[in-house]
Protein backbone atom coordinates (compact mmCIF):
# COMPACT_ATOMS: atom_id res chain seq x y z
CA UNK A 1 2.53 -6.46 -22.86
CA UNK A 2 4.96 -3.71 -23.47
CA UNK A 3 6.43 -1.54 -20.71
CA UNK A 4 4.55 1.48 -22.27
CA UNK A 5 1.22 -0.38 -21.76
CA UNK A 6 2.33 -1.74 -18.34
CA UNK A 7 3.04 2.16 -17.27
CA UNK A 8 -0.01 3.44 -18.70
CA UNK A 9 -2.32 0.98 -16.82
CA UNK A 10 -0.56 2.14 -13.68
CA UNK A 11 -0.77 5.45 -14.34
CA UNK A 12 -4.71 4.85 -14.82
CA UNK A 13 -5.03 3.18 -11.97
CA UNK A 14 -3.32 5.66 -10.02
CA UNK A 15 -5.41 8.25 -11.25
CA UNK A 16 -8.76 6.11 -9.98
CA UNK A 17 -7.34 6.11 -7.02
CA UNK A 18 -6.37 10.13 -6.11
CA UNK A 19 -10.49 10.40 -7.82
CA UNK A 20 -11.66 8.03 -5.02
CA UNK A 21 -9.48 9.93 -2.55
CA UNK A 22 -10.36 13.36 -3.07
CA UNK A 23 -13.95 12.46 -3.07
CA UNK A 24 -13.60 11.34 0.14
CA UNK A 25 -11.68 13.81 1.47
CA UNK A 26 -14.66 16.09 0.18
CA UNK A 27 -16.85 14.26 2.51
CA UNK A 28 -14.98 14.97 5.82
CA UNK A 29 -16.40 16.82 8.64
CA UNK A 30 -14.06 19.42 10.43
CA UNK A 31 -13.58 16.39 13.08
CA UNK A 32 -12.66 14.30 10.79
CA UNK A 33 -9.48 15.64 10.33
CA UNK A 34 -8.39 15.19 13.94
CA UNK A 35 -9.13 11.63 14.17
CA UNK A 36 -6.45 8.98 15.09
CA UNK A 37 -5.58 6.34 12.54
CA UNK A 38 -3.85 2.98 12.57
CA UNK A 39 -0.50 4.66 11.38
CA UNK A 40 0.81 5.81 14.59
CA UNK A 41 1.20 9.26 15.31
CA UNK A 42 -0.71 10.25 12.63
CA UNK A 43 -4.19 11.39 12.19
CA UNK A 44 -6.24 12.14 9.35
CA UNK A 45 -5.15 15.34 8.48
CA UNK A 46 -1.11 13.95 9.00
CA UNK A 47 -2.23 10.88 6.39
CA UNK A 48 -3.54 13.37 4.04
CA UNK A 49 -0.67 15.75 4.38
CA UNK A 50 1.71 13.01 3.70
CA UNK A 51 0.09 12.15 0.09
CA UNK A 52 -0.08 15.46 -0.44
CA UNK A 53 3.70 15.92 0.04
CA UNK A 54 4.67 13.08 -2.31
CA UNK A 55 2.33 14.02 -5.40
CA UNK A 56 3.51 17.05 -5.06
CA UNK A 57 7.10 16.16 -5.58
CA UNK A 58 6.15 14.38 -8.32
CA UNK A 59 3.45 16.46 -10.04
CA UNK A 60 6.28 19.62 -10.35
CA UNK A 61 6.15 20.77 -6.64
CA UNK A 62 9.35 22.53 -4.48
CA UNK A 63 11.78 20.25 -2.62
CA UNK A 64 10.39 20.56 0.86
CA UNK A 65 12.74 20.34 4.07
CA UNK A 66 11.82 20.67 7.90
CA UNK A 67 12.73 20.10 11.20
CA UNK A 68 11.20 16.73 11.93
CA UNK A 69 12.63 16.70 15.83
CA UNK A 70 11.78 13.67 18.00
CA UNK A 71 8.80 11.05 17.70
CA UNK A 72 8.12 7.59 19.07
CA UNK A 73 6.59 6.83 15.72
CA UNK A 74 9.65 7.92 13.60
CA UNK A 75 12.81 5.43 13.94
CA UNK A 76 14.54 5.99 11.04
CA UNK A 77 15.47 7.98 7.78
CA UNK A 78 12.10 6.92 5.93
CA UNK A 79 10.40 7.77 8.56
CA UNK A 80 11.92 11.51 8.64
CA UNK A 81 11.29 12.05 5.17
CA UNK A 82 7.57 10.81 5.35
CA UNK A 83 7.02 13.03 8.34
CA UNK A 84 8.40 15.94 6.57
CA UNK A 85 4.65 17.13 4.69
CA UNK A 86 3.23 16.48 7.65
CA UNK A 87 5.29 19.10 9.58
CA UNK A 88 5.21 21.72 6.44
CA UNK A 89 1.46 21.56 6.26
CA UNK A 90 0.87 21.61 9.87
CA UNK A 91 -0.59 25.46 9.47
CA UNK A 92 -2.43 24.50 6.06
CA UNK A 93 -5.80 24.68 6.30
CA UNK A 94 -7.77 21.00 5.17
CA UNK A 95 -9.01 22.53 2.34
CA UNK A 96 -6.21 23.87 0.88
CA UNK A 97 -3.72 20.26 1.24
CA UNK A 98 -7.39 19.36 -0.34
CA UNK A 99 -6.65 21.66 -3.88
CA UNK A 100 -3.15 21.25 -3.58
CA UNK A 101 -3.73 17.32 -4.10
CA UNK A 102 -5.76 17.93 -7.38
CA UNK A 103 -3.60 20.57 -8.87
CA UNK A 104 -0.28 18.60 -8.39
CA UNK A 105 -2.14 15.49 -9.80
CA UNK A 106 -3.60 16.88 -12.35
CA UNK A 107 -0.47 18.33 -13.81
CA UNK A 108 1.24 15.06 -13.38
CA UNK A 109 -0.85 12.96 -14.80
CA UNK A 110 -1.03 15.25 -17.78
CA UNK A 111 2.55 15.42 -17.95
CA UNK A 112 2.47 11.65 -18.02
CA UNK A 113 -0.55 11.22 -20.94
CA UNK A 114 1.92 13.67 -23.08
CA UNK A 115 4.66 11.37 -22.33
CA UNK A 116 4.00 7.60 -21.35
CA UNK A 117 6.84 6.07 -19.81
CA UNK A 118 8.13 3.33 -22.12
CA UNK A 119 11.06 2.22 -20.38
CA UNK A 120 10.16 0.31 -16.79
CA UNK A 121 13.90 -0.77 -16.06
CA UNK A 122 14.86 3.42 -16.22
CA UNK A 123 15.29 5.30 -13.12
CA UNK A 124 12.34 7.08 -11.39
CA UNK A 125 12.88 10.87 -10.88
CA UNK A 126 14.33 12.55 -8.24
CA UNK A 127 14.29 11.11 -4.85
CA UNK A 128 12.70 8.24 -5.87
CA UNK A 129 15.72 7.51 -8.50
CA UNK A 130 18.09 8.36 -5.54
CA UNK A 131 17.02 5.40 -3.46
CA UNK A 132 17.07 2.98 -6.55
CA UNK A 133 13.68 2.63 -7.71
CA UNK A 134 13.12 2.69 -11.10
CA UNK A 135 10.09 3.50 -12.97
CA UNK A 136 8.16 0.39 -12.96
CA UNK A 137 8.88 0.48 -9.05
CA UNK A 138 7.50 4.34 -8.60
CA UNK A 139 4.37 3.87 -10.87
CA UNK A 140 3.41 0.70 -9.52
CA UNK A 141 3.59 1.91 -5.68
CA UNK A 142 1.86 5.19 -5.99
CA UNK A 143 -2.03 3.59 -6.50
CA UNK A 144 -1.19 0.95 -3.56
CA UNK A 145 0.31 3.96 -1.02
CA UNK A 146 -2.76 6.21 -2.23
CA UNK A 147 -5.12 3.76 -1.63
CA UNK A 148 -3.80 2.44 1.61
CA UNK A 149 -4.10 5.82 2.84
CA UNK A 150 -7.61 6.30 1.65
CA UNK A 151 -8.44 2.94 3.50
CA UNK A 152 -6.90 4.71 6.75
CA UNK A 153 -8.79 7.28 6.66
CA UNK A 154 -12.33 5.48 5.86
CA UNK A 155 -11.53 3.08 9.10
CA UNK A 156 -10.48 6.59 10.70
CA UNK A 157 -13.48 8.32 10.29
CA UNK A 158 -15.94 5.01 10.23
CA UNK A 159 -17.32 5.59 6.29
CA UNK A 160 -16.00 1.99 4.68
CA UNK A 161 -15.94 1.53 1.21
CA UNK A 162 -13.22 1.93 -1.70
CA UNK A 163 -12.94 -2.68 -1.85
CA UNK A 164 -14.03 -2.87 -5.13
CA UNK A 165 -12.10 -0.25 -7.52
CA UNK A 166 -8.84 -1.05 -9.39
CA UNK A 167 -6.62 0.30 -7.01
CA UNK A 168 -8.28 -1.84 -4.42
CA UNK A 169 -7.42 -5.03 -6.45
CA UNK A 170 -4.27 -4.03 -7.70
CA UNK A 171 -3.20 -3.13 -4.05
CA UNK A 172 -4.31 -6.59 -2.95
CA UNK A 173 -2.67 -8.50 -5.77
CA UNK A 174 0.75 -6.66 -5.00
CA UNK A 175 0.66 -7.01 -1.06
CA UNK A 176 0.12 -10.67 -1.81
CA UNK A 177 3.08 -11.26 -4.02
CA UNK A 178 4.69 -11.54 -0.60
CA UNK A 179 2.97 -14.32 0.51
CA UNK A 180 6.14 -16.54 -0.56
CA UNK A 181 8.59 -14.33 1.58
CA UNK A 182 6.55 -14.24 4.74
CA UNK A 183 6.53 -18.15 4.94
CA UNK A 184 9.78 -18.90 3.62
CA UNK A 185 12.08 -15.95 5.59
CA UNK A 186 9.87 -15.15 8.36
CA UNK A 187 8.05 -18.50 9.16
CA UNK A 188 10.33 -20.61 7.32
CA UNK A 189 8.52 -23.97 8.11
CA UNK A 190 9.98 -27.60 6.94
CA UNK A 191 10.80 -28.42 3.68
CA UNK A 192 7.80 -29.72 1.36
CA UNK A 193 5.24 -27.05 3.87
CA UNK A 194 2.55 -25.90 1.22
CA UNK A 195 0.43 -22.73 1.87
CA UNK A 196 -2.04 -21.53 0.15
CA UNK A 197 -3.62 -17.81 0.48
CA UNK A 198 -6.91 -16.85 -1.00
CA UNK A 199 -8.40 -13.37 -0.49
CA UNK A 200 -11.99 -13.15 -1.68
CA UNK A 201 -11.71 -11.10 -5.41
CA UNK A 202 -8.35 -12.56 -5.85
CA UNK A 203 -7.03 -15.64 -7.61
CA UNK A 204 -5.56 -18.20 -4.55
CA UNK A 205 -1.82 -18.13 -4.67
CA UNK A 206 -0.16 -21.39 -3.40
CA UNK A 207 3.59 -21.35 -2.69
CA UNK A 208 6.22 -24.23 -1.26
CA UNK A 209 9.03 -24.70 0.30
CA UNK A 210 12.17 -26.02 -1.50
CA UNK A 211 15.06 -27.67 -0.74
CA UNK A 212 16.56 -24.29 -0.13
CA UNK A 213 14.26 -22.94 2.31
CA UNK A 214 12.71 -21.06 0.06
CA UNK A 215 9.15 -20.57 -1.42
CA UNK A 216 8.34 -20.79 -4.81
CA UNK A 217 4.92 -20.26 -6.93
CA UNK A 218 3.04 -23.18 -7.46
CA UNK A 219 1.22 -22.87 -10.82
CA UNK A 220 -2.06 -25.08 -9.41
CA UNK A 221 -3.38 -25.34 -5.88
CA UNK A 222 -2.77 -28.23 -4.05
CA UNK A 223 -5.46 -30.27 -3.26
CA UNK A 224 -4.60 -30.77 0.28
CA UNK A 225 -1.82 -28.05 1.15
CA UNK A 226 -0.19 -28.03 4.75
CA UNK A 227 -2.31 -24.87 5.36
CA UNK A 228 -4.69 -23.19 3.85
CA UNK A 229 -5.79 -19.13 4.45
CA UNK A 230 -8.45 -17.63 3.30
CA UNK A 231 -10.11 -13.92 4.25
CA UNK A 232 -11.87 -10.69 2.90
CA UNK A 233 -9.76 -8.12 1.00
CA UNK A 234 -10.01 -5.73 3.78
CA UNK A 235 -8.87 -8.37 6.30
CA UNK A 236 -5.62 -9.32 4.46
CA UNK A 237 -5.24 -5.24 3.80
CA UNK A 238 -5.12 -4.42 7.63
CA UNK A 239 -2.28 -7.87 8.08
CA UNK A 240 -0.19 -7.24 5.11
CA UNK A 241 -0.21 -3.09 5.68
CA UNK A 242 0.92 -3.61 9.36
CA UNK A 243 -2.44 -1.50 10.12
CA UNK A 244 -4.13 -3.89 12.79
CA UNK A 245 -5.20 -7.24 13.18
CA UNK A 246 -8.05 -8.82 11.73
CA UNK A 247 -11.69 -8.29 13.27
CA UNK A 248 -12.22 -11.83 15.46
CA UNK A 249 -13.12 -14.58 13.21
CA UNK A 250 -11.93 -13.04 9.95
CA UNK A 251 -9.68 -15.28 8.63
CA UNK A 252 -10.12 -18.84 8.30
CA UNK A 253 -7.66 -21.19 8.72
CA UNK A 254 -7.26 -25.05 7.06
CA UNK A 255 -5.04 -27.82 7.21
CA UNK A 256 -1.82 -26.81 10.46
CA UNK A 257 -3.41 -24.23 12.86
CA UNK A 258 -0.32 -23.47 14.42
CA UNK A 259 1.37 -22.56 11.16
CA UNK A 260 -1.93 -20.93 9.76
CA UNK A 261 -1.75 -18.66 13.03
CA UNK A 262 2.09 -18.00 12.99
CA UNK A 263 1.66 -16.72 9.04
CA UNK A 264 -1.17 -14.32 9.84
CA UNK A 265 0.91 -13.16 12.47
CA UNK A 266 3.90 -12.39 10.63
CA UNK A 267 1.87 -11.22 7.56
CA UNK A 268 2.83 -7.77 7.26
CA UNK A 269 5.16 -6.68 4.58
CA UNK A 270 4.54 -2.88 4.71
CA UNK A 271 4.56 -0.44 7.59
């Protein structure tokens, strides 16, 4: 595949995914908008405001700088600059973050239909370039942050849905990818462990530990790994996005119990 049809399917996907989020955001009761979500310190309306901020940056929008003061929820520089759209739009009425969402979108994504990216190794623009990423980096993230957020806001506001679309699978398939680093940095069990993870809607990915203490990709499953975990895509969503844990009896666990249990709890890999 080249890196122009690489881009263009995440550009696609990406699109899906601000479709499935505005629609939802169409659905939401004044309430709504108030309600708390797993991300702390933000509600629905602070989620929303967030994505907002970022597409617009992209899609042609003003740099945006504010005050961000004090929070126990912000404890760092990423954490500043995420909170800024949330302070700028603090005033802005639902509806309007709402339109402003679909008319930065839309001019991005036909910015990006006149021009495909055909280069994934070149820099992303602006402050995305700044902190290193490059393009494959910026296009690949954007369905997988828009779609985490529209999962926040579903278990926010108690209307699930959204597990079946691309951005749903190509949000699971990436979180998993760090399957290998959670056992081997964060777990980092003996030599020769083999773990295997299946998510339902998801090929199983089976990793082991080398010589090296680290994990590599097995290219079959074993037939008898050390442990084995398997769970619904919305299960391994809330673990690997650091939202909450699992609902009681979600994820199964074969083979080692103790391991299985010290994975799951060190599964996150993105706040």
């Amino acid at each position: 595949m080249s890196d122009r049809e690489l881009l263009a399917g995440y550009v696609e996907t990406w699109w899906s995914a601000i479709g499935d989020l505005v629609a939802l955001l169409d659905q939401l009761d004044p309430d709504d908008w108030a309600r708390e979500t797993d991300l702390a310190g933000w509600d629905v309306k602070a989620v929303v405001s967030h994505t907002a901020h970022l597409e617009s940056l992209l899609g042609g929008g003003p740099d945006e700088t504010a005050e961000i003061g004090e929070a126990p929820h912000i404890t760092g520089p990423m954490g500043q600059f995420t909170e800024i759209g949330v302070v700028t739009r603090r005033e802005v009425a639902p509806a309007a973050i709402v339109e402003e969402i679909r008319t930065r979108t839309g001019a991005r994504r036909a910015a990006l239909l006149a021009d495909v990216p055909d280069d994934a190794a070149a820099p992303a623009p602006g402050i995305f370039g700044m902190i290193g990423w490059n393009q494959r980096t910026l296009l690949r993230n954007r369905p997988l942050d828009v779609w985490m957020h529209e999962q926040d806001i579903r278990r926010a506001t108690g209307r699930p849905g959204g597990m079946d679309s691309a951005a749903a699978r190509h949000t699971t398939d990436y979180l998993a990818e760090g399957f290998g680093f959670v056992l081997g940095k964060r777990v980092a069990p003996p030599v020769g462990t083999t773990a295997v993870l299946d998510v339902a809607g998801s090929d199983p990915i089976a990793v082991v530990i080398g010589e090296d203490g680290r994990a590599r990709r097995l290219p079959d499953v074993p037939a008898e790994p050390t442990v084995a975990l398997s769970m619904d895509r919305e299960s391994f969503i809330v673990l690997a996005g650091g939202r909450r844990p699992a609902a009681d009896g979600a994820v199964t666990i074969s083979g080692d119990q103790e391991l299985g249990r010290s994975i799951v709890a060190r599964l996150a890999t993105t706040p």
